[in-house]
Protein backbone atom coordinates (compact mmCIF):
# COMPACT_ATOMS: atom_id res chain seq x y z
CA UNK A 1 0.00 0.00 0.00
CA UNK A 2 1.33 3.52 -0.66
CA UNK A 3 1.22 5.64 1.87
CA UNK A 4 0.59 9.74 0.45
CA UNK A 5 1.00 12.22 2.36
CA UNK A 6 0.48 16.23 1.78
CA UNK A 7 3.28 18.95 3.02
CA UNK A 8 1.18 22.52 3.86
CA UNK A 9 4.47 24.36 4.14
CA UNK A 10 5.53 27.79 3.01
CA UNK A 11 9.03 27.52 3.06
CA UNK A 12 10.08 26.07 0.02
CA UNK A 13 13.63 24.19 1.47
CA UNK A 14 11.74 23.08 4.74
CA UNK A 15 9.10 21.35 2.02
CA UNK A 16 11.65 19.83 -0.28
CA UNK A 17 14.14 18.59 3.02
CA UNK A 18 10.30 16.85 4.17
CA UNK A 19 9.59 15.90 0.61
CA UNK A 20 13.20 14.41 0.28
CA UNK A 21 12.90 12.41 3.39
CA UNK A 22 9.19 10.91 2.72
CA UNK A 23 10.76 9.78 -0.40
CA UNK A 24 13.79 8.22 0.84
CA UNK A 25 11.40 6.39 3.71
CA UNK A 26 9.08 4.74 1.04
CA UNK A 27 6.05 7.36 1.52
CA UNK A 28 4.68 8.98 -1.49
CA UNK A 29 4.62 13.22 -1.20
CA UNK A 30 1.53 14.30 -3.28
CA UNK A 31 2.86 17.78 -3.28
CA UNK A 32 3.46 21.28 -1.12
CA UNK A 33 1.08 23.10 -0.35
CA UNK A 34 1.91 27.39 0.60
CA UNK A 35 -1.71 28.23 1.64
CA UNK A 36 -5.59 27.01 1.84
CA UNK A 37 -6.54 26.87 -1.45
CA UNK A 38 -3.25 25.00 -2.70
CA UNK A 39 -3.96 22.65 0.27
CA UNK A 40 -7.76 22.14 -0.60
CA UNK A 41 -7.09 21.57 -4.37
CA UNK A 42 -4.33 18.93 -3.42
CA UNK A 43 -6.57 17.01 -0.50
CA UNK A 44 -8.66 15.65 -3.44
CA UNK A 45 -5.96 13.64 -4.08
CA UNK A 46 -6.57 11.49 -0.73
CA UNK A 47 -3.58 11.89 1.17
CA UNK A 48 -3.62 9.55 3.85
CA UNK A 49 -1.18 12.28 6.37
CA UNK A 50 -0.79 15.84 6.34
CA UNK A 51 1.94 17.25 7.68
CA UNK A 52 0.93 21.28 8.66
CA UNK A 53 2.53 24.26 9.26
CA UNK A 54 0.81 26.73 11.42
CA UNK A 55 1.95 30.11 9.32
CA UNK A 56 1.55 29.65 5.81
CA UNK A 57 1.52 32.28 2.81
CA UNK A 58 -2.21 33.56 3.41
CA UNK A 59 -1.12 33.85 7.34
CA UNK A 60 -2.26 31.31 10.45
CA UNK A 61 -3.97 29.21 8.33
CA UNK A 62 -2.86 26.09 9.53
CA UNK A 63 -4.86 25.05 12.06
CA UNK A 64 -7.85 25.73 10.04
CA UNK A 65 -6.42 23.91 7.05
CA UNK A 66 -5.69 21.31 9.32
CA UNK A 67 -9.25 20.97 10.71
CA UNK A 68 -10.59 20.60 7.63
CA UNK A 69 -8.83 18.19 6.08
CA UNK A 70 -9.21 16.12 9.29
CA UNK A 71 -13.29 16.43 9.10
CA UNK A 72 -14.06 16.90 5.34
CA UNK A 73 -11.48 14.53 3.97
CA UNK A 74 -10.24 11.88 6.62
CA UNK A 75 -6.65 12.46 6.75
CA UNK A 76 -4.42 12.02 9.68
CA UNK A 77 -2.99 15.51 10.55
CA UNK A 78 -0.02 16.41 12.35
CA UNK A 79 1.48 19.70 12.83
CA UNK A 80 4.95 20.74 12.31
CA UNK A 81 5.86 24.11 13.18
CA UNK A 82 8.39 26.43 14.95
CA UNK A 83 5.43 27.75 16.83
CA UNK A 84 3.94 25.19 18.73
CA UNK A 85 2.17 27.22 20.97
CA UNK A 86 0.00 28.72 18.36
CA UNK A 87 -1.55 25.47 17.58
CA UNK A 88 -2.22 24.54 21.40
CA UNK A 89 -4.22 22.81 22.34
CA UNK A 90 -4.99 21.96 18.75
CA UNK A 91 -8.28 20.95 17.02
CA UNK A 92 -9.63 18.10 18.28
CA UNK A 93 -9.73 16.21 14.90
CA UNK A 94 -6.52 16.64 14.57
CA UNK A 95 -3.54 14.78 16.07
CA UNK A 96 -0.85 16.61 17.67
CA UNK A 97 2.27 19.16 17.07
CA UNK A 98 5.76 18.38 16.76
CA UNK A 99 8.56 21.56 16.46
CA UNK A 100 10.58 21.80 13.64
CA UNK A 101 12.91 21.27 11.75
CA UNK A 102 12.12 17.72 11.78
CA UNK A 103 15.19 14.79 11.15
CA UNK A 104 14.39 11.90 8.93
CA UNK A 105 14.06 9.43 11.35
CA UNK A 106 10.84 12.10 13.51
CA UNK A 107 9.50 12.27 9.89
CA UNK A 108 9.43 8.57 10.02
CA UNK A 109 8.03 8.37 13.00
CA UNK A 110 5.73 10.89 12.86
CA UNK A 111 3.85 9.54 9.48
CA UNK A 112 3.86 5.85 11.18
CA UNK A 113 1.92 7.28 14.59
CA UNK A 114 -0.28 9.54 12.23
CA UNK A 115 -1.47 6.35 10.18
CA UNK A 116 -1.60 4.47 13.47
CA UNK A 117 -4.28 6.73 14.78
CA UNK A 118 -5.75 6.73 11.47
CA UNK A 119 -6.20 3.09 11.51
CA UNK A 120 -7.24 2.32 15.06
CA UNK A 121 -3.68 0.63 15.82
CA UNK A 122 -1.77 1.41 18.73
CA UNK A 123 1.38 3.14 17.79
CA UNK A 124 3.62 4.99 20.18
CA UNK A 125 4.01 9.18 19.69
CA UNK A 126 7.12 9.68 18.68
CA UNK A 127 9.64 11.31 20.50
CA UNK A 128 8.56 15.23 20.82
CA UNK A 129 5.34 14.81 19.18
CA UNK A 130 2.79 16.80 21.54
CA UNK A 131 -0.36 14.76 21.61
CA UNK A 132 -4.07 16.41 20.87
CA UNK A 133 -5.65 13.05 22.75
């Protein structure tokens, strides 16, 4: 099964070090996503995890973003900011917050506990993921 997962990230070398390392881990990156609308038009590809930044291109969108791909789509969401605290305590539909920047290994990590939660199995948080649940 291939995994896809969406980046919602403004910063272009932040999105292409995530995009590199979902690659190298076997994941498939459906694209990058800078704002709502890029985010919206790119969830109706069915990711299966979103990765979110809290301040994207159109401003503090991220939560929101998050949210809604969460309810109107069904994708895992975890955030990954430098701001954690602007996310807290962080729609419920959503899962949690880690800080970036993010190592390949958290990445990892983070996608397997996000599809975990997505499919009911018990998977640990990883290591500096702040939990929503």
């Amino acid at each position: 099964m291939t995994v896809k997962v969406l980046i919602v990230e403004d910063e272009m070398l932040v999105a292409a070090d995530l995009e590199a390392s979902l690659e190298e881990l076997g994941f498939q990156p459906i694209g990058v996503a800078a704002d709502r609308e890029s985010a919206l038009r790119l969830a109706e590809e069915r990711p299966d995890v979103a990765l979110v930044d809290v301040n994207l291109l159109d401003g503090p969108t991220g939560p929101e973003i998050g949210r809604q791909l969460a309810r109107d789509y069904d994708v895992a969401v975890v955030f990954v900011t430098a701001n954690p605290g602007q996310v807290l305590p962080g729609p419920p539909e959503t899962l949690g917050v880690m800080s970036k920047p993010c190592d390949p290994v958290s990445v990892g990590l983070l996608v397997a506990y996000a599809l975990g939660c997505r499919h009911g199995q018990p998977v640990p948080p990883p290591r500096g993921l702040l939990t929503f649940h």
